[in-house]
C-alpha atoms as a PDB file:
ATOM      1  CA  UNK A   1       0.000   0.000   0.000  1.00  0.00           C
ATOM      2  CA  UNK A   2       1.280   3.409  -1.009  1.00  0.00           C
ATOM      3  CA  UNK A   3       2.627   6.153   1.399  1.00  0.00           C
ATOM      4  CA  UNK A   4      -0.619   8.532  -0.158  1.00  0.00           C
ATOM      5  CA  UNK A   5      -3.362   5.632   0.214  1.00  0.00           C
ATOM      6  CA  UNK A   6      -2.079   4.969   4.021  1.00  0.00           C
ATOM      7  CA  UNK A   7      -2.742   8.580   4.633  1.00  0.00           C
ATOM      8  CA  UNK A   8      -5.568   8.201   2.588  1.00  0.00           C
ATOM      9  CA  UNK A   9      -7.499   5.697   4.862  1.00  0.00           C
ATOM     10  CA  UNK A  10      -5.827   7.180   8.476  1.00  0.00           C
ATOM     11  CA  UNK A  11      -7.328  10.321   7.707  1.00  0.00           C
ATOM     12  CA  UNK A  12     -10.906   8.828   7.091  1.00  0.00           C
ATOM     13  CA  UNK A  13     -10.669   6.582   9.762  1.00  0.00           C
ATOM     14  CA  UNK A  14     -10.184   9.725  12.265  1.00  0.00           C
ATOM     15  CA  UNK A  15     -12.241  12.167  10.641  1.00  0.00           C
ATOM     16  CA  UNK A  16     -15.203   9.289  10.957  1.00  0.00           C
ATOM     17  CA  UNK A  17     -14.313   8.754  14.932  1.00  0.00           C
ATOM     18  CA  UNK A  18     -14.422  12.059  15.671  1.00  0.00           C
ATOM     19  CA  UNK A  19     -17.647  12.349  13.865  1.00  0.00           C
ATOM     20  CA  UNK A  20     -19.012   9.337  15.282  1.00  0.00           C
ATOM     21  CA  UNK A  21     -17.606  10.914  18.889  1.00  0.00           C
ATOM     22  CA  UNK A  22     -19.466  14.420  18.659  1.00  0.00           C
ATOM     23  CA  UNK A  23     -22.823  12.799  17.284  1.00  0.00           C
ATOM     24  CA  UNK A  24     -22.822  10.179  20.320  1.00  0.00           C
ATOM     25  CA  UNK A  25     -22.136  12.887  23.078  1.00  0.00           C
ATOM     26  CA  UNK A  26     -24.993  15.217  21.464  1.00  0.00           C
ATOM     27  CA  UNK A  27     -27.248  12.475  21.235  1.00  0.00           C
ATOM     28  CA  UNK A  28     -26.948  11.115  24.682  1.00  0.00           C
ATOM     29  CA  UNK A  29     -27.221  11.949  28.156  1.00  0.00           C
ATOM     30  CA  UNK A  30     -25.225   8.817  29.680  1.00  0.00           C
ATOM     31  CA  UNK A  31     -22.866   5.667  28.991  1.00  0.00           C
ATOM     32  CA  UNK A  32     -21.668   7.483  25.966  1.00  0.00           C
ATOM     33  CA  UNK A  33     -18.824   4.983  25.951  1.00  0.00           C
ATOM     34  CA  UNK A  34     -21.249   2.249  25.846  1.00  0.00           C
ATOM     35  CA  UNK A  35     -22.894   3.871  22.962  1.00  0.00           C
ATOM     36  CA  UNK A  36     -20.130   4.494  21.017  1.00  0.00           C
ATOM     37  CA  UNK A  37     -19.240   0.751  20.244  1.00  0.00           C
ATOM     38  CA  UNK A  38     -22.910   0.413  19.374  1.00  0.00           C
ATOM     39  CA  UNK A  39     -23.721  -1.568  22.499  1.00  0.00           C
ATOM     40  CA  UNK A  40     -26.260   0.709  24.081  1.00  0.00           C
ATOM     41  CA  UNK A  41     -27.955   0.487  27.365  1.00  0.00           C
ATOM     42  CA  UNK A  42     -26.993  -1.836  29.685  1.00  0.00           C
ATOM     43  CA  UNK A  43     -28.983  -5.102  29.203  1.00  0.00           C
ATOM     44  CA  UNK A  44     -30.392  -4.005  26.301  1.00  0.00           C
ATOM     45  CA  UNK A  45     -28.589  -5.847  23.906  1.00  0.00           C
ATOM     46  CA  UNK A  46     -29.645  -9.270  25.836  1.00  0.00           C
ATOM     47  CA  UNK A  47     -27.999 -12.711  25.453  1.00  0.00           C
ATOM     48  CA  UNK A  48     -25.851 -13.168  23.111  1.00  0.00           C
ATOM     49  CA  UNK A  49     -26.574 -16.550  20.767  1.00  0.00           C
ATOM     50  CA  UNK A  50     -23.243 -17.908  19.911  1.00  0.00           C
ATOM     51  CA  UNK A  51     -24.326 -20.566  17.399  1.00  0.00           C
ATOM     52  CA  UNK A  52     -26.113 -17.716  15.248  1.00  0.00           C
ATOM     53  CA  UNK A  53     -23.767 -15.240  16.346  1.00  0.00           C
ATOM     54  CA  UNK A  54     -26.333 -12.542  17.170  1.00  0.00           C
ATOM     55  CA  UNK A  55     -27.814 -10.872  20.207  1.00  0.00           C
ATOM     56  CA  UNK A  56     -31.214 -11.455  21.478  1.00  0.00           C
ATOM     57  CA  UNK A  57     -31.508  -7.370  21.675  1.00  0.00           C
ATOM     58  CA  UNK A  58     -30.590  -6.831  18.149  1.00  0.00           C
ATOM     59  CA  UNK A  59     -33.088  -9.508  16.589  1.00  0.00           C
ATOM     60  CA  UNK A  60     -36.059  -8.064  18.789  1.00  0.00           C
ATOM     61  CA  UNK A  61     -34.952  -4.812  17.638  1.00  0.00           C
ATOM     62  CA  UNK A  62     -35.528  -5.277  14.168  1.00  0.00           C
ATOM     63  CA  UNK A  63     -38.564  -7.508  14.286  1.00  0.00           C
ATOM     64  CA  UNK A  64     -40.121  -4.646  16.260  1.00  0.00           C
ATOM     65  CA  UNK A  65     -43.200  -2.410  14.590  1.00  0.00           C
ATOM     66  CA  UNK A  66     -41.008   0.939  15.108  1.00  0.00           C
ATOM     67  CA  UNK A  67     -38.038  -0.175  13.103  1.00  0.00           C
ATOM     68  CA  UNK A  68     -40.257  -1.396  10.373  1.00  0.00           C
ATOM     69  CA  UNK A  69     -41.275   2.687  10.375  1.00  0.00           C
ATOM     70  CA  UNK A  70     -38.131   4.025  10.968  1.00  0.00           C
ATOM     71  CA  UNK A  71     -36.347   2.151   8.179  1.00  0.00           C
ATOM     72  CA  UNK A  72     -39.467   1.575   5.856  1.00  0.00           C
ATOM     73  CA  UNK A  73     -37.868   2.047   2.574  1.00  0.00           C
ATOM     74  CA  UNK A  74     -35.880  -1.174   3.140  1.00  0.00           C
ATOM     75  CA  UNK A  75     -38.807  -3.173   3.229  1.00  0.00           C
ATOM     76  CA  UNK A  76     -40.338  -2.983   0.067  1.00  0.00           C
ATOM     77  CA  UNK A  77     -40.055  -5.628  -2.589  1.00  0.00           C
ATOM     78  CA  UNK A  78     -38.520  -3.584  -5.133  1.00  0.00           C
ATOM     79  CA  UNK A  79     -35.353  -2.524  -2.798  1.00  0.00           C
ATOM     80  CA  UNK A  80     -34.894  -5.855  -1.239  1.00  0.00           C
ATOM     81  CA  UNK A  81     -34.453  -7.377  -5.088  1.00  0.00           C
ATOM     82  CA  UNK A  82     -31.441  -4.263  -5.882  1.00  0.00           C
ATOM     83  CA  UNK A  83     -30.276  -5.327  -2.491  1.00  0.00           C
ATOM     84  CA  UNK A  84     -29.612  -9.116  -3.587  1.00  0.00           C
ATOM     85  CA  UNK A  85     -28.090  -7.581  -7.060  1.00  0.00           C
ATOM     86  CA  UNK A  86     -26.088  -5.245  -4.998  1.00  0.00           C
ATOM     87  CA  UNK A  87     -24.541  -7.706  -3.607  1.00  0.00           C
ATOM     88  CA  UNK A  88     -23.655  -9.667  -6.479  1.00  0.00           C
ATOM     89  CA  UNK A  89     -22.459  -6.622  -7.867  1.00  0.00           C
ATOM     90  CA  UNK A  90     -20.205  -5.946  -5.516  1.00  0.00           C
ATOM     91  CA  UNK A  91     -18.196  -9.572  -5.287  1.00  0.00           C
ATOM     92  CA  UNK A  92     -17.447  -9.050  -8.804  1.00  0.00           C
ATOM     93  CA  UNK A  93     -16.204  -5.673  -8.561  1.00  0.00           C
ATOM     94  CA  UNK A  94     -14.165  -7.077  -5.309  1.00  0.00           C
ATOM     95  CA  UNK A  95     -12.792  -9.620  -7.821  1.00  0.00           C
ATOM     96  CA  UNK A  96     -12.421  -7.067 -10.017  1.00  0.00           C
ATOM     97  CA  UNK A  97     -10.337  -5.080  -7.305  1.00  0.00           C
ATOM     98  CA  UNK A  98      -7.850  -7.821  -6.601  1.00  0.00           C
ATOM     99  CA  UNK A  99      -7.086  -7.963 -10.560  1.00  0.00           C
ATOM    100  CA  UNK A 100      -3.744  -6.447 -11.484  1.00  0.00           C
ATOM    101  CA  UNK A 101      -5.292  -3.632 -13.271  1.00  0.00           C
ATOM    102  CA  UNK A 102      -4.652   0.205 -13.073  1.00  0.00           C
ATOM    103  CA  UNK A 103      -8.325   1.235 -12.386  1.00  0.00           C
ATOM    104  CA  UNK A 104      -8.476  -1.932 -10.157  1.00  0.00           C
ATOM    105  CA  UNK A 105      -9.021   0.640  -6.918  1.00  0.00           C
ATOM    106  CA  UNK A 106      -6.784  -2.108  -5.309  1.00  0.00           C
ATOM    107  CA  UNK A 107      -4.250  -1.793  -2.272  1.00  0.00           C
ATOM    108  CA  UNK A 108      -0.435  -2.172  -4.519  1.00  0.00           C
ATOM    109  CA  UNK A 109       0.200  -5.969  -4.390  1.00  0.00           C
ATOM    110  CA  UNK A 110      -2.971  -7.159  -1.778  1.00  0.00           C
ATOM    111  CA  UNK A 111      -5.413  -8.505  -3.493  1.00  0.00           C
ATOM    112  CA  UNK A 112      -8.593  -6.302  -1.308  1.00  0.00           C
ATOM    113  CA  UNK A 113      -9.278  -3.521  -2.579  1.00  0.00           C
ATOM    114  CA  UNK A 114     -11.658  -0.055  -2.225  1.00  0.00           C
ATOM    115  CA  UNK A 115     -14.582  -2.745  -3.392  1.00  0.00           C
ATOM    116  CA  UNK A 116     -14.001  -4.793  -0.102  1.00  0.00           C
ATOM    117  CA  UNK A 117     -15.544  -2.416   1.880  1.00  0.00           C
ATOM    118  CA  UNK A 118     -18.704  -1.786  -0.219  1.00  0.00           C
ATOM    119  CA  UNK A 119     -18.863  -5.725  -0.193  1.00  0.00           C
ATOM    120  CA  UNK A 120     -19.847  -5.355   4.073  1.00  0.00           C
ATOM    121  CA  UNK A 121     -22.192  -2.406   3.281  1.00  0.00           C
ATOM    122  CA  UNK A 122     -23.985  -4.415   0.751  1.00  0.00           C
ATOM    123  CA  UNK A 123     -24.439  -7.494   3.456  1.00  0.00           C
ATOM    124  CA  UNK A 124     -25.312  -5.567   6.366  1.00  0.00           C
ATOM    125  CA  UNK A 125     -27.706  -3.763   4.391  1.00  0.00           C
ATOM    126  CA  UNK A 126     -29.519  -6.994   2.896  1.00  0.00           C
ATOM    127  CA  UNK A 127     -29.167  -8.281   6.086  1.00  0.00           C
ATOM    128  CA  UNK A 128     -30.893  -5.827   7.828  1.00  0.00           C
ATOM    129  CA  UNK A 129     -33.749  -5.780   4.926  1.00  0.00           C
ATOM    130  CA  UNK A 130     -35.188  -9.041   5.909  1.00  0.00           C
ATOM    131  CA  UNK A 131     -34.987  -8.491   9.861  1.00  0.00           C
ATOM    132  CA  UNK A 132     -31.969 -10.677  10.232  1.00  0.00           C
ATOM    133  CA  UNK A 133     -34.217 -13.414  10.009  1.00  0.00           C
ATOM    134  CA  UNK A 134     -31.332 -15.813   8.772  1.00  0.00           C
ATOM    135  CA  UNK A 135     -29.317 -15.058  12.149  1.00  0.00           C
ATOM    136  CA  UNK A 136     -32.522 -15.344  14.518  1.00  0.00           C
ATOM    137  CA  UNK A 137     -32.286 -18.461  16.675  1.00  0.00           C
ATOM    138  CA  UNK A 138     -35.789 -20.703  17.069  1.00  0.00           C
ATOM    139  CA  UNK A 139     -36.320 -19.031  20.124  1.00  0.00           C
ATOM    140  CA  UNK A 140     -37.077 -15.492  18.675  1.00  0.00           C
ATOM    141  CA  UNK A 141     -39.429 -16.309  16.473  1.00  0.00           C
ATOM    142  CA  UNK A 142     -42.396 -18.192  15.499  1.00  0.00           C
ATOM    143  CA  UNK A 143     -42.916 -21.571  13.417  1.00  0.00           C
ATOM    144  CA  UNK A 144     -43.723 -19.759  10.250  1.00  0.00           C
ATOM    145  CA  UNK A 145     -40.834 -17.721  10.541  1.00  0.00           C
ATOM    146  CA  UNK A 146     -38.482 -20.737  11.422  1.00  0.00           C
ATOM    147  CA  UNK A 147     -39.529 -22.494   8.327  1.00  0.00           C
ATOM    148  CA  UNK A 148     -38.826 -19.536   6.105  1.00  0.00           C
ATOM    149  CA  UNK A 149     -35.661 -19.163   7.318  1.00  0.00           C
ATOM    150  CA  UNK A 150     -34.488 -22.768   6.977  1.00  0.00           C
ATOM    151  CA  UNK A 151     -36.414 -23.079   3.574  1.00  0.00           C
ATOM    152  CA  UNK A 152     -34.223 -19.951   2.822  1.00  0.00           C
ATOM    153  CA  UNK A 153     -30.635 -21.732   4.043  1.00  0.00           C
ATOM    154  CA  UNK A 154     -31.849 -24.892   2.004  1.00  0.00           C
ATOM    155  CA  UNK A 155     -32.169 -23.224  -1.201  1.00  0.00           C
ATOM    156  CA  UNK A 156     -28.731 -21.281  -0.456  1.00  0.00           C
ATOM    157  CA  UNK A 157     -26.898 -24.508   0.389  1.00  0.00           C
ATOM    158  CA  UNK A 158     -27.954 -25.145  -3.448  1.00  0.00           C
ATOM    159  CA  UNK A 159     -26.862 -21.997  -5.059  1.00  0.00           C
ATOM    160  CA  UNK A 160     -23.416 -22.766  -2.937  1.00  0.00           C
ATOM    161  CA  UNK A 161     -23.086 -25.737  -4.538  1.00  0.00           C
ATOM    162  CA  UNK A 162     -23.680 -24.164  -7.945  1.00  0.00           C
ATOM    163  CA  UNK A 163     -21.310 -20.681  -7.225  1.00  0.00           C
ATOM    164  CA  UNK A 164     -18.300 -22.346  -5.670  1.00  0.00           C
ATOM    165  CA  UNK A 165     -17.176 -23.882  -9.118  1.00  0.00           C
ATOM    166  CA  UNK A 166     -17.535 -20.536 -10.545  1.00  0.00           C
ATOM    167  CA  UNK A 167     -15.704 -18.816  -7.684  1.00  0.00           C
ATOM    168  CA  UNK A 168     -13.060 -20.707  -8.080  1.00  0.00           C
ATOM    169  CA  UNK A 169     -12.510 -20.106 -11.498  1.00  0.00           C
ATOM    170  CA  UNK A 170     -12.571 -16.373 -10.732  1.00  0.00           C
ATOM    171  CA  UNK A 171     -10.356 -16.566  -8.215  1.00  0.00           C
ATOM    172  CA  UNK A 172      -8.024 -18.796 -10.154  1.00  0.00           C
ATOM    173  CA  UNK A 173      -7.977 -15.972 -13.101  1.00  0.00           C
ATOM    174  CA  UNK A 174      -7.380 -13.100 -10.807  1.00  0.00           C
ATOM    175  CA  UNK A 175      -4.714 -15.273  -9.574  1.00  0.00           C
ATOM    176  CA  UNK A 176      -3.253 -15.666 -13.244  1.00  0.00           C
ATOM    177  CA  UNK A 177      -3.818 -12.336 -13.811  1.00  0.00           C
ATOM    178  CA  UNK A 178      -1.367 -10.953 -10.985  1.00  0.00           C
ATOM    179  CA  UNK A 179       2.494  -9.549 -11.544  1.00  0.00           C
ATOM    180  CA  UNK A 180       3.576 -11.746  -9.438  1.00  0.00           C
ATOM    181  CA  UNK A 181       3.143 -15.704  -9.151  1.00  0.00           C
ATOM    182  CA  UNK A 182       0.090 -16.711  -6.572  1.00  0.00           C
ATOM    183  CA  UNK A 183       0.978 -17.918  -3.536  1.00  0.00           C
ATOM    184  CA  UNK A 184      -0.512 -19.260  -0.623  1.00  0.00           C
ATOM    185  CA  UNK A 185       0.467 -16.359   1.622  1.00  0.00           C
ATOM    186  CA  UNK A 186      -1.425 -15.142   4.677  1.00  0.00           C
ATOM    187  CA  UNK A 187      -3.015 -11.995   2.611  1.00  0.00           C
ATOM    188  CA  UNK A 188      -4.492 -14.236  -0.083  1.00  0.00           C
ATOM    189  CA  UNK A 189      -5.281 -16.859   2.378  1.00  0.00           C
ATOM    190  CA  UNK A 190      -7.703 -13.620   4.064  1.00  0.00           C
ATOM    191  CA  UNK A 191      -9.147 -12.559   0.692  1.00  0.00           C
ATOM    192  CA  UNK A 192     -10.548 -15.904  -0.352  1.00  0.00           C
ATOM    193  CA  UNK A 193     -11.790 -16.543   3.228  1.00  0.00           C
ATOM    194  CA  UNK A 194     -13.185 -13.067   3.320  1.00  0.00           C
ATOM    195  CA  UNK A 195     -14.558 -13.387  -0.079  1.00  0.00           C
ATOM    196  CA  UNK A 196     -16.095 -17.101   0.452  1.00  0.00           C
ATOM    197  CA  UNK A 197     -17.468 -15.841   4.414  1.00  0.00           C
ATOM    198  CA  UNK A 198     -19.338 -13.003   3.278  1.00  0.00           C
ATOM    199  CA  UNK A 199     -21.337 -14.959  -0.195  1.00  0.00           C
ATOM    200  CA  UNK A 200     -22.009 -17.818   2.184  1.00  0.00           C
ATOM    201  CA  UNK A 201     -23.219 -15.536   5.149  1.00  0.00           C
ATOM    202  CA  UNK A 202     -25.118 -13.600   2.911  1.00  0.00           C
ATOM    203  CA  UNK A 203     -26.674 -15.638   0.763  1.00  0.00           C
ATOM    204  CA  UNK A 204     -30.025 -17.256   2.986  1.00  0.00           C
ATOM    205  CA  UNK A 205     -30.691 -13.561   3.640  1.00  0.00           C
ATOM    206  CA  UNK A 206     -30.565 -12.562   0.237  1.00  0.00           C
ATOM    207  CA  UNK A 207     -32.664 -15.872  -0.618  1.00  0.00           C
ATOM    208  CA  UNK A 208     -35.349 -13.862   1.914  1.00  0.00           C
ATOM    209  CA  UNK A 209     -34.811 -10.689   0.064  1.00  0.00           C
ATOM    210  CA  UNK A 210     -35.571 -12.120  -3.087  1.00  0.00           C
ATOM    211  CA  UNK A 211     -38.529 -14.246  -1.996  1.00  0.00           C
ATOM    212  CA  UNK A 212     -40.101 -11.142  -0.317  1.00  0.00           C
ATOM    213  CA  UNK A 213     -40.365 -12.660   2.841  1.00  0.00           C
ATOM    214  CA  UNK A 214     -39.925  -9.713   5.350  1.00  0.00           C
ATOM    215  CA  UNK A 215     -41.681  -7.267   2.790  1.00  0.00           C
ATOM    216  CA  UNK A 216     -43.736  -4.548   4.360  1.00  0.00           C
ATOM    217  CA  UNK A 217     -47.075  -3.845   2.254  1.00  0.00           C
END
């Protein structure tokens, strides 16, 4: 990574914290701290489920009538669909990214890339388009919910099985497609497993998204 693109991302990273910093302390009264890492009251985040890796809080939250209002526009059929094509989108522009080509938006030799980080928006924001319904554990929600969401992990164990040969062949072209040989070096190592974690994580919610399971009408 060059001298101007470490500079680059140091002086976005603290011009975002202090932003973050003066919107917290204007916003709130007390455990500002608390706040700031996005863990809010005490005990309001709940247990914590570490097979689905999400907290009880967090799934309440956005199965709850006043987050359907507050973030309406991501419930609508039309938005959930660019949501899933988003997403595509955005793995093969992070492909794209770790291609050795000048308008690549890539970091020198790594293979991530500018395009990594719209790759997290994009999940997060399909994600939270369907309720994180493909995180919530049995517990949190009813029968007809539960058999959505596993109907949903069914049919994206299938497209897995169908986009993992294609991956690969991606992969194995950006790979041929680099200065320098391919190796199996920790920085490649984290792109594939950041590449292949974020399409399988994504993909029963997107399966939702699609399907219009969560949609508001």
């Amino acid at each position: 990574m060059s001298s101007s693109t470490l500079l680059l991302l140091i002086g976005a990273f603290v011009l975002m914290t202090v932003v973050q910093v003066i919107w917290v302390y204007k916003r709130y009264d007390s455990h500002r701290l608390r706040h700031f890492f996005g863990l809010g009251m005490p005990g309001e985040l709940g247990r914590f489920h570490w097979k689905e890796g999400v907290f009880e809080g967090e799934v309440r939250k956005a199965m709850s009538p006043d987050y359907a209002q507050k973030y309406r526009w991501l419930f609508s059929r039309r938005n959930q669909r660019l949501l899933v094509v988003l997403n595509v989108v955005t793995w093969a522009l992070c492909l794209l990214g770790a291609a050795d080509l000048s308008w690549n938006l890539g970091f020198a030799t790594s293979p991530f890339s500018w395009w990594s980080v719209i790759v997290v928006i994009a999940f997060l924001l399909v994600r939270q388009s369907v309720r994180v319904l493909a995180d919530a554990p049995d517990s949190l929600i009813d029968e007809r919910l539960t058999r959505q969401r596993d109907s949903a992990y069914k049919s994206a164990y299938q497209l897995l099985g169908w986009l993992m040969p294609v991956g690969i062949g991606f992969l194995l072209g950006v790979a041929d497609s680099m200065e320098d040989d391919f190796s199996f070096t920790f920085i490649n190592a984290t792109f594939v497993f950041f590449m292949v974690g974020f399409i399988y994580t994504a993909l029963p919610s997107m399966v939702l998204a699609w399907r219009g399971t969560m949609t508001e009408r």
